[in-house]
C-alpha atoms as a PDB file:
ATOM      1  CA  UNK A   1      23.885 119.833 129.253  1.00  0.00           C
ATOM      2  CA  UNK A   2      26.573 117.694 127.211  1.00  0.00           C
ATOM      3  CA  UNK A   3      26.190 117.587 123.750  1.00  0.00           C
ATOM      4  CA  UNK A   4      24.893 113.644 122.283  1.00  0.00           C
ATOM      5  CA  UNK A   5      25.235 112.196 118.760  1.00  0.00           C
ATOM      6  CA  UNK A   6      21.924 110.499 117.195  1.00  0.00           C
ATOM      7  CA  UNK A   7      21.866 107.320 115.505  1.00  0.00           C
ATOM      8  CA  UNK A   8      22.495 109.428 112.250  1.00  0.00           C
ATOM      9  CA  UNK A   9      25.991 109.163 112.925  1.00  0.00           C
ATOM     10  CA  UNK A  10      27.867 108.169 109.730  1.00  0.00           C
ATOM     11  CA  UNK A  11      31.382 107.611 111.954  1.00  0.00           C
ATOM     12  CA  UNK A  12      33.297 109.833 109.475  1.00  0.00           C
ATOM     13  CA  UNK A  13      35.603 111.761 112.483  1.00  0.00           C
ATOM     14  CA  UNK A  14      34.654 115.318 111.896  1.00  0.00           C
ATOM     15  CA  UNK A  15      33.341 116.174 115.129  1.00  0.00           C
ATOM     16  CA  UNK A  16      36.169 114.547 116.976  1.00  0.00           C
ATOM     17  CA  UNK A  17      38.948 115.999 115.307  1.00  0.00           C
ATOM     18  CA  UNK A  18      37.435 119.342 115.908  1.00  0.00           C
ATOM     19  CA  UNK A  19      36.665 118.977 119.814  1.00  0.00           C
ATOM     20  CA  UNK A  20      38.475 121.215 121.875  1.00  0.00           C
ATOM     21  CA  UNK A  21      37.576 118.953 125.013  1.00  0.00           C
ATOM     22  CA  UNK A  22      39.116 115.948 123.421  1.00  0.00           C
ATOM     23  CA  UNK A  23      35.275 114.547 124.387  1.00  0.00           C
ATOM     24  CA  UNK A  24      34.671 112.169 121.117  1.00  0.00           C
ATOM     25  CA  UNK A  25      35.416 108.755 120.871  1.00  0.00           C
ATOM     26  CA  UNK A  26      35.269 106.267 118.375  1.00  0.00           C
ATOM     27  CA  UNK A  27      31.908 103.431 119.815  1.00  0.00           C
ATOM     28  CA  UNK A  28      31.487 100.859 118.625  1.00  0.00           C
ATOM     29  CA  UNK A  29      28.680 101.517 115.864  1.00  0.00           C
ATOM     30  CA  UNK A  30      29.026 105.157 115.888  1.00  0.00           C
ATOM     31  CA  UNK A  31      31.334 108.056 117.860  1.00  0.00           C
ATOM     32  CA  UNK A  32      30.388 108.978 121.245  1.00  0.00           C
ATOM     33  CA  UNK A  33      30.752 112.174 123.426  1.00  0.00           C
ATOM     34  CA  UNK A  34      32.083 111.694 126.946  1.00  0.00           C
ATOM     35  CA  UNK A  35      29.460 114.044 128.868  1.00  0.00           C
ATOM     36  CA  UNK A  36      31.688 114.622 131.623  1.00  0.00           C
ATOM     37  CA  UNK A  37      34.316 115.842 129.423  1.00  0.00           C
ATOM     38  CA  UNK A  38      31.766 117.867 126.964  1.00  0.00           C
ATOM     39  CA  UNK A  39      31.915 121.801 127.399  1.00  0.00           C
ATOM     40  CA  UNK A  40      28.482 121.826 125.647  1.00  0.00           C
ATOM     41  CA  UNK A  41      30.594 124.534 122.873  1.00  0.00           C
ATOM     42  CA  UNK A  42      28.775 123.083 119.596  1.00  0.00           C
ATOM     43  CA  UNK A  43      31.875 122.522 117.667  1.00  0.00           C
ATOM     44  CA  UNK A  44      30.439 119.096 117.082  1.00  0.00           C
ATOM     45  CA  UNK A  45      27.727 120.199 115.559  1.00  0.00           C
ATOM     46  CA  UNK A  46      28.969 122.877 113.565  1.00  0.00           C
ATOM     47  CA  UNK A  47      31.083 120.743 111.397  1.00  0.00           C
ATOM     48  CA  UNK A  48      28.922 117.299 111.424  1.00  0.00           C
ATOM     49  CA  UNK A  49      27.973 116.659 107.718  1.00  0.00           C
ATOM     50  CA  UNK A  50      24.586 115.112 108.989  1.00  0.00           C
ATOM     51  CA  UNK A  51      23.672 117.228 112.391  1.00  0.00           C
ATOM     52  CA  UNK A  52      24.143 113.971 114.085  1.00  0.00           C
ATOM     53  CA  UNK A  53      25.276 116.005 117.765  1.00  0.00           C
ATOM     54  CA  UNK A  54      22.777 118.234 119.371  1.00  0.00           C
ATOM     55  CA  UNK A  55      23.127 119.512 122.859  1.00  0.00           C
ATOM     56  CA  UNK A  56      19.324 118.974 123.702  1.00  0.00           C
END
């Protein structure tokens, strides 16, 4: 299952500079992750300063 990013999203860029799928995009309140592109890897969430992705 693709990884998602809550609405504690602070839109600081972390988890999209560190996606190996190129998957994260800047929305337009917060980032988003492409589930089609998402490897479900956790990178997101391993570098998000406020655990906004989970893959649940």
């Amino acid at each position: 299952m693709a990884y998602k990013i809550s609405e504690e999203c602070i839109s600081c860029g972390a988890c999209a500079a560190e996606c190996p799928a190129g998957a994260i995009s800047e929305g337009d309140s917060q980032y988003q992750i492409d589930p089609e592109a998402c490897l479900d890897c956790g990178a997101c969430a391993e570098v998000c300063p406020v655990g906004a992705p989970s893959g649940e």
